[in-house]
N, C-alpha and C. Protein backbone atom coordinates (compact mmCIF):
# COMPACT_ATOMS: atom_id res chain seq x y z
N UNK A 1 0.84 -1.19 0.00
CA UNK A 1 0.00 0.00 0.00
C UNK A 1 0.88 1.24 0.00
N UNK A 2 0.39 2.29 -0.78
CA UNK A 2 1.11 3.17 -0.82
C UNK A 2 0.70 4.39 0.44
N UNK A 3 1.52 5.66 0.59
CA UNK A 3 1.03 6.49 1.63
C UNK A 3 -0.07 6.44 1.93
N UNK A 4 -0.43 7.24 0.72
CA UNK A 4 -1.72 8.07 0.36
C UNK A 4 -2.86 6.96 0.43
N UNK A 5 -2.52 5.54 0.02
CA UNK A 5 -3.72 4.49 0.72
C UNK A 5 -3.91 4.20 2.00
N UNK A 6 -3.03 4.52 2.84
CA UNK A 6 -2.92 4.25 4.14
C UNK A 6 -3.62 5.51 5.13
N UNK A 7 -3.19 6.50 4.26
CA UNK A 7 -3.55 7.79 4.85
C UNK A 7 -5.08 7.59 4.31
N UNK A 8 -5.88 7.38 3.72
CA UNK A 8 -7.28 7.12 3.58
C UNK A 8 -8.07 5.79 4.48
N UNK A 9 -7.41 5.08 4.03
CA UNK A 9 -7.41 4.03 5.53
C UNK A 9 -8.07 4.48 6.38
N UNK A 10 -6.95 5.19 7.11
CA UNK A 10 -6.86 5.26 8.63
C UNK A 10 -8.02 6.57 8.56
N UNK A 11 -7.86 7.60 7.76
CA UNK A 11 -9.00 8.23 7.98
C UNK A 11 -10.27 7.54 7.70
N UNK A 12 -10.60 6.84 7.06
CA UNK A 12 -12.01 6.54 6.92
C UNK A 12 -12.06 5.68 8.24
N UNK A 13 -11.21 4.80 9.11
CA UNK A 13 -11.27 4.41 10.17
C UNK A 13 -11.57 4.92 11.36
N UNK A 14 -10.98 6.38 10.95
CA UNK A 14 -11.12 7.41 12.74
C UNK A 14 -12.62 7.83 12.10
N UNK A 15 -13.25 8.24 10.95
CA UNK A 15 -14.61 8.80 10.82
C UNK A 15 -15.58 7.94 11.38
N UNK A 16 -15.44 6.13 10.97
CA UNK A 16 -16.38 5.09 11.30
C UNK A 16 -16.49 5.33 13.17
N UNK A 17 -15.21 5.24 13.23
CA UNK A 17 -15.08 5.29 15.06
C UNK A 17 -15.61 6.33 15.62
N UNK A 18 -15.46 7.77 15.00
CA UNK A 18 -16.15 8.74 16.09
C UNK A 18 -17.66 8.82 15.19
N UNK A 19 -17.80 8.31 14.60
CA UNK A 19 -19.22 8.61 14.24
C UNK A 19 -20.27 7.37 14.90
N UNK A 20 -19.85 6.53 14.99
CA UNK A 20 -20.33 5.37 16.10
C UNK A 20 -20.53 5.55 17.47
N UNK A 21 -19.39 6.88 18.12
CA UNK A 21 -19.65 7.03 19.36
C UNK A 21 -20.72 8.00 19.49
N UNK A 22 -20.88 9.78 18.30
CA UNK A 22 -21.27 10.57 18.77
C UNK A 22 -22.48 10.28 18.21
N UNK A 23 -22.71 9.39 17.46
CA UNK A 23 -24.27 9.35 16.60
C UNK A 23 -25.44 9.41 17.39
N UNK A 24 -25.02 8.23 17.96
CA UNK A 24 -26.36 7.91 19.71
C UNK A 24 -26.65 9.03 20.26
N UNK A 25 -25.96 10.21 20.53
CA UNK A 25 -26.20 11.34 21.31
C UNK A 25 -26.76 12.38 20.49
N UNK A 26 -26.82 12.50 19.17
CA UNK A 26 -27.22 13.25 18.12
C UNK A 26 -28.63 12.45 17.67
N UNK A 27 -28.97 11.21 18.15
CA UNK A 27 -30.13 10.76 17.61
C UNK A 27 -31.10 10.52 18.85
N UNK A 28 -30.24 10.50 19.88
CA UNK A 28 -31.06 10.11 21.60
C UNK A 28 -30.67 10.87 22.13
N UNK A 29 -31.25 12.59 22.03
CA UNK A 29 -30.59 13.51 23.44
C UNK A 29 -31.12 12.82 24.89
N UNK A 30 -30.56 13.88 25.56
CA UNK A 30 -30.76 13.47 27.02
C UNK A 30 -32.16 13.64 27.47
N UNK A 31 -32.94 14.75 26.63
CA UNK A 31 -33.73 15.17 27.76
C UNK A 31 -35.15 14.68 26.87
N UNK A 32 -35.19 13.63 25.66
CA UNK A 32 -36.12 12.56 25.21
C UNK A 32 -35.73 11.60 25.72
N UNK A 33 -36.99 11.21 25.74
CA UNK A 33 -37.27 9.82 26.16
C UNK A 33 -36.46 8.50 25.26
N UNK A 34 -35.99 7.55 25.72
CA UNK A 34 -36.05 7.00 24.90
C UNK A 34 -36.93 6.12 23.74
N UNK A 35 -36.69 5.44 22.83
CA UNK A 35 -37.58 4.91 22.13
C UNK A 35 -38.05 3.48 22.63
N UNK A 36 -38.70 2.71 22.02
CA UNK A 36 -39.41 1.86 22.82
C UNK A 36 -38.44 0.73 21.85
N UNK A 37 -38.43 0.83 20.84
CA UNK A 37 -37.54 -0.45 19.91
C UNK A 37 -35.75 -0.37 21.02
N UNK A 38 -35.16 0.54 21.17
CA UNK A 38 -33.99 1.10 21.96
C UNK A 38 -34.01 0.46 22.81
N UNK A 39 -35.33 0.51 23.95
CA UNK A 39 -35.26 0.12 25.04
C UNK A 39 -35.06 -1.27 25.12
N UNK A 40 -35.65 -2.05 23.91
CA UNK A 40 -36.21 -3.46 23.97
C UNK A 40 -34.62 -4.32 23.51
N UNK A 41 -34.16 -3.26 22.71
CA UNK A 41 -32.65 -4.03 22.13
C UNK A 41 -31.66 -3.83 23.68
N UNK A 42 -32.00 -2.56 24.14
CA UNK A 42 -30.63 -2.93 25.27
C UNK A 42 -30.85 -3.51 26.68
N UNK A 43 -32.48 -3.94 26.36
CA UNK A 43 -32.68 -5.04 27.44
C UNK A 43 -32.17 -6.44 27.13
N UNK A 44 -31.90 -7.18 25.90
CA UNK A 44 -31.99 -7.87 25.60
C UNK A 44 -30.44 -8.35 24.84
N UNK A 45 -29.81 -7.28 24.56
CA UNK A 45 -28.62 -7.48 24.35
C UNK A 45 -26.95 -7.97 25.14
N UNK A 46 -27.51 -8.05 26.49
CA UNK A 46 -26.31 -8.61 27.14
C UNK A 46 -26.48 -10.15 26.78
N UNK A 47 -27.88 -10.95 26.90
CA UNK A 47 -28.28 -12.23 26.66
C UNK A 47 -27.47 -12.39 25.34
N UNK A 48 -28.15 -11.71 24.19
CA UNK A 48 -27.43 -12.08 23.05
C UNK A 48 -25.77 -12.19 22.78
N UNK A 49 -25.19 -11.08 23.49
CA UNK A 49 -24.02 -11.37 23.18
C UNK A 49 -23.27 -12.72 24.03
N UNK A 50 -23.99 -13.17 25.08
CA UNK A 50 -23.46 -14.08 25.85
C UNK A 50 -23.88 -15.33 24.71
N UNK A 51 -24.80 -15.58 24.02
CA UNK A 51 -25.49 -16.36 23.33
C UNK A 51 -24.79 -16.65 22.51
N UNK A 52 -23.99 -15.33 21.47
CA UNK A 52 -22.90 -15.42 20.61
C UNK A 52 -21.79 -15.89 20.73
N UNK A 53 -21.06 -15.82 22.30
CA UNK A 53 -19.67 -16.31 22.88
C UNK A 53 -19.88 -17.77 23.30
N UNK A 54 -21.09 -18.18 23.36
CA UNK A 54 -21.19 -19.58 23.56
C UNK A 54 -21.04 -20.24 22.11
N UNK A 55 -22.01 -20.08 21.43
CA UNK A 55 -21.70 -20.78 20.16
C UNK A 55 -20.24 -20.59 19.20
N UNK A 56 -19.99 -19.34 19.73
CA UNK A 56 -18.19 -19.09 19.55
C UNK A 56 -17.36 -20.35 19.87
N UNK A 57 -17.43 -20.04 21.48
CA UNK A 57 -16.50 -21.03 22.46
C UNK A 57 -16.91 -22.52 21.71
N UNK A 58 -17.90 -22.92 21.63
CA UNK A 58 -18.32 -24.16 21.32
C UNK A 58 -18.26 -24.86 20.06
N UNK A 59 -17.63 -24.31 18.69
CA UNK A 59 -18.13 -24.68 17.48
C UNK A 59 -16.75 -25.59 17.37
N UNK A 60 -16.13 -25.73 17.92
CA UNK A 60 -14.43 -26.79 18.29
C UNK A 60 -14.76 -27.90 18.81
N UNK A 61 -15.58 -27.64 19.85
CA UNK A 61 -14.85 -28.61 20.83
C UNK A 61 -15.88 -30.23 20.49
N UNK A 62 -14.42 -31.01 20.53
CA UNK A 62 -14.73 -32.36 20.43
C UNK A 62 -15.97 -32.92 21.28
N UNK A 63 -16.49 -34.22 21.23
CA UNK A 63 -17.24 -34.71 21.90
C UNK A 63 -16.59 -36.00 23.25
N UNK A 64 -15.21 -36.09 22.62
CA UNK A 64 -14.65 -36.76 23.83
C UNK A 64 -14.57 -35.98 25.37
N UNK A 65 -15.07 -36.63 26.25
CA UNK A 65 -15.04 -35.88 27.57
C UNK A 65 -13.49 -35.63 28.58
N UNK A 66 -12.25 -36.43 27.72
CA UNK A 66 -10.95 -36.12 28.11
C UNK A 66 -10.39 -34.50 27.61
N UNK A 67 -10.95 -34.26 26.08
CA UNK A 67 -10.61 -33.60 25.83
C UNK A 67 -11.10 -31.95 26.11
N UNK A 68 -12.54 -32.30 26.19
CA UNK A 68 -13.59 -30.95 26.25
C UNK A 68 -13.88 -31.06 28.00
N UNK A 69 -12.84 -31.82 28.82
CA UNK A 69 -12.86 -31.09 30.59
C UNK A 69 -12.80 -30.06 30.75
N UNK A 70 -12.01 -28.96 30.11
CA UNK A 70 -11.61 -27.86 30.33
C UNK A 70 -12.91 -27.27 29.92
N UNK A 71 -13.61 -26.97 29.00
CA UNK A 71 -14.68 -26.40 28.26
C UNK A 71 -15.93 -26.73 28.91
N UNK A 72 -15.96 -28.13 29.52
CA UNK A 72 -16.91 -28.47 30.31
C UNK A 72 -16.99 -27.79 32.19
N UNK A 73 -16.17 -27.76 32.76
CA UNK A 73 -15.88 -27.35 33.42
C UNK A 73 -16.30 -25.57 33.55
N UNK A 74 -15.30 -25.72 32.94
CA UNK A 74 -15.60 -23.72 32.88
C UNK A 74 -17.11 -23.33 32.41
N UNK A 75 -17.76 -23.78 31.40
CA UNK A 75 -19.07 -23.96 31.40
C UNK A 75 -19.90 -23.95 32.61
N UNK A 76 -19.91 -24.98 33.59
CA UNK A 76 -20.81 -24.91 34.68
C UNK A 76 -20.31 -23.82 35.55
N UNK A 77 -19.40 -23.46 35.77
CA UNK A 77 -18.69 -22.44 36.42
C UNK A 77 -19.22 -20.85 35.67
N UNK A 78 -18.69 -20.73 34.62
CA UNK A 78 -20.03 -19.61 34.23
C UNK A 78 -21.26 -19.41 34.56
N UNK A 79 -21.80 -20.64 34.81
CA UNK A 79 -23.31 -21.09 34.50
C UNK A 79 -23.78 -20.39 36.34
N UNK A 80 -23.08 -21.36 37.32
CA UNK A 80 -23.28 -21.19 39.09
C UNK A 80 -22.59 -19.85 38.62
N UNK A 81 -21.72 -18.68 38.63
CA UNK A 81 -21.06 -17.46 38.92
C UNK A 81 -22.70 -16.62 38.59
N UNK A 82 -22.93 -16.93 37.24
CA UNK A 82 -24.30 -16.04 36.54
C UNK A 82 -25.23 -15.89 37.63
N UNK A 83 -25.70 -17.28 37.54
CA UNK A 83 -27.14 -17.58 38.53
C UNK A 83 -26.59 -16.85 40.22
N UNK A 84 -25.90 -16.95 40.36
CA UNK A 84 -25.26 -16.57 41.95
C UNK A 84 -25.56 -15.26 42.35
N UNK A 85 -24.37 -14.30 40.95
CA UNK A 85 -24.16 -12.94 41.06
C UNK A 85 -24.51 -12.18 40.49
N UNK A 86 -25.21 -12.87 39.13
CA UNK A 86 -26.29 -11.97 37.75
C UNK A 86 -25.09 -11.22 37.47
N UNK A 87 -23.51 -11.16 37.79
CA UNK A 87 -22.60 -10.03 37.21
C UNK A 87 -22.37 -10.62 35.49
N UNK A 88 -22.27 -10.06 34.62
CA UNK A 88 -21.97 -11.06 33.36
C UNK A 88 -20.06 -10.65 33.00
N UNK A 89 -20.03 -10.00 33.42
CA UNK A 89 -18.18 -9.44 33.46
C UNK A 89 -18.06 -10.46 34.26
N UNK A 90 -18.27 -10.58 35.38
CA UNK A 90 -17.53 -11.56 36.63
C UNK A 90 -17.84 -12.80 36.10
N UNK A 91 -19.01 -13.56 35.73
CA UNK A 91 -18.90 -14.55 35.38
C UNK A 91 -18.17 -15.22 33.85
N UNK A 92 -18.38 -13.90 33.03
CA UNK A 92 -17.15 -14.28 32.02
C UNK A 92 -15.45 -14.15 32.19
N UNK A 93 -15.32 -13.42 33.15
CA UNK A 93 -13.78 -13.09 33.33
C UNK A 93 -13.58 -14.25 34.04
N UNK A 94 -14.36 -14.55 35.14
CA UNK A 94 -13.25 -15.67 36.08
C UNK A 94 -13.54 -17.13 35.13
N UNK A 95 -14.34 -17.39 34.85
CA UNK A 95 -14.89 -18.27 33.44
C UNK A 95 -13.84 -18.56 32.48
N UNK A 96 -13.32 -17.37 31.86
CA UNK A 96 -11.99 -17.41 31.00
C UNK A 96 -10.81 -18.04 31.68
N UNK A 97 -10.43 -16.88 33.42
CA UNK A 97 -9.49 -17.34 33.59
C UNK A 97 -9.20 -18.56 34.61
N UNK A 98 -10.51 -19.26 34.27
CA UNK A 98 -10.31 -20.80 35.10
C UNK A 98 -10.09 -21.93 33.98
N UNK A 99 -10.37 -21.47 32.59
CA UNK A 99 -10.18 -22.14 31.44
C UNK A 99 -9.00 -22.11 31.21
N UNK A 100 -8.26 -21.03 31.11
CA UNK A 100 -6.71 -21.13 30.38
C UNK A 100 -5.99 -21.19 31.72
N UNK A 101 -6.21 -21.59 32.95
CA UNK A 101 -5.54 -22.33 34.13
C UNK A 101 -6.00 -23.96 33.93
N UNK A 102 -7.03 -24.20 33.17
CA UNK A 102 -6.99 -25.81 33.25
C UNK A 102 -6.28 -26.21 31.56
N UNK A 103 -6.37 -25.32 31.13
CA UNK A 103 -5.51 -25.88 29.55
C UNK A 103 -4.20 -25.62 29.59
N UNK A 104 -3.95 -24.64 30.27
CA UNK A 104 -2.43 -24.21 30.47
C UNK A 104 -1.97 -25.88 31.56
């Protein structure tokens, strides 16, 4: 790539990025309400993305139970952290790092 492709690049990259952050605030001020479709996606969107990292995590792993301990394991351990603490950070972070302590 030459400069001048790189230098377009990266600008059309910083436009995508700040226009992603300031858009929401230019389309949802503060002092409207929000919308009712809005409300319904960011109720519903922590589920989905957890929904997505499962079928992520999962589209590998073997069906032998020597091999998928680690995956199995950390699984129910997500599963009791969720139901426990409803945190979805806490139950994905310690989740991760009880996985790459049993594969490591």
């Amino acid at each position: 790539m030459t400069l001048f492709q790189i230098s377009i690049y990266v600008g059309l990259m910083m436009f995508a990025s700040i226009s992603t952050r300031f858009l929401p605030f230019i389309f949802f001020p503060e002092n409207k309400p929000l919308p009712q479709w809005v409300q319904f996606v960011s109720d519903r969107l922590p589920y989905a993305s957890l929904g997505m990292i499962l079928v992520y995590a999962l589209k590998d792993v073997s069906l032998s139970i020597s091999e998928s301990f680690p995956t199995i394991i950390s699984l129910l351990w997500i599963t009791v952290i969720h139901l426990r603490y409803k945190q979805t950070l806490l139950s994905i972070s310690t989740a991760v790092f009880l996985y790459l302590i049993l594969v490591n």
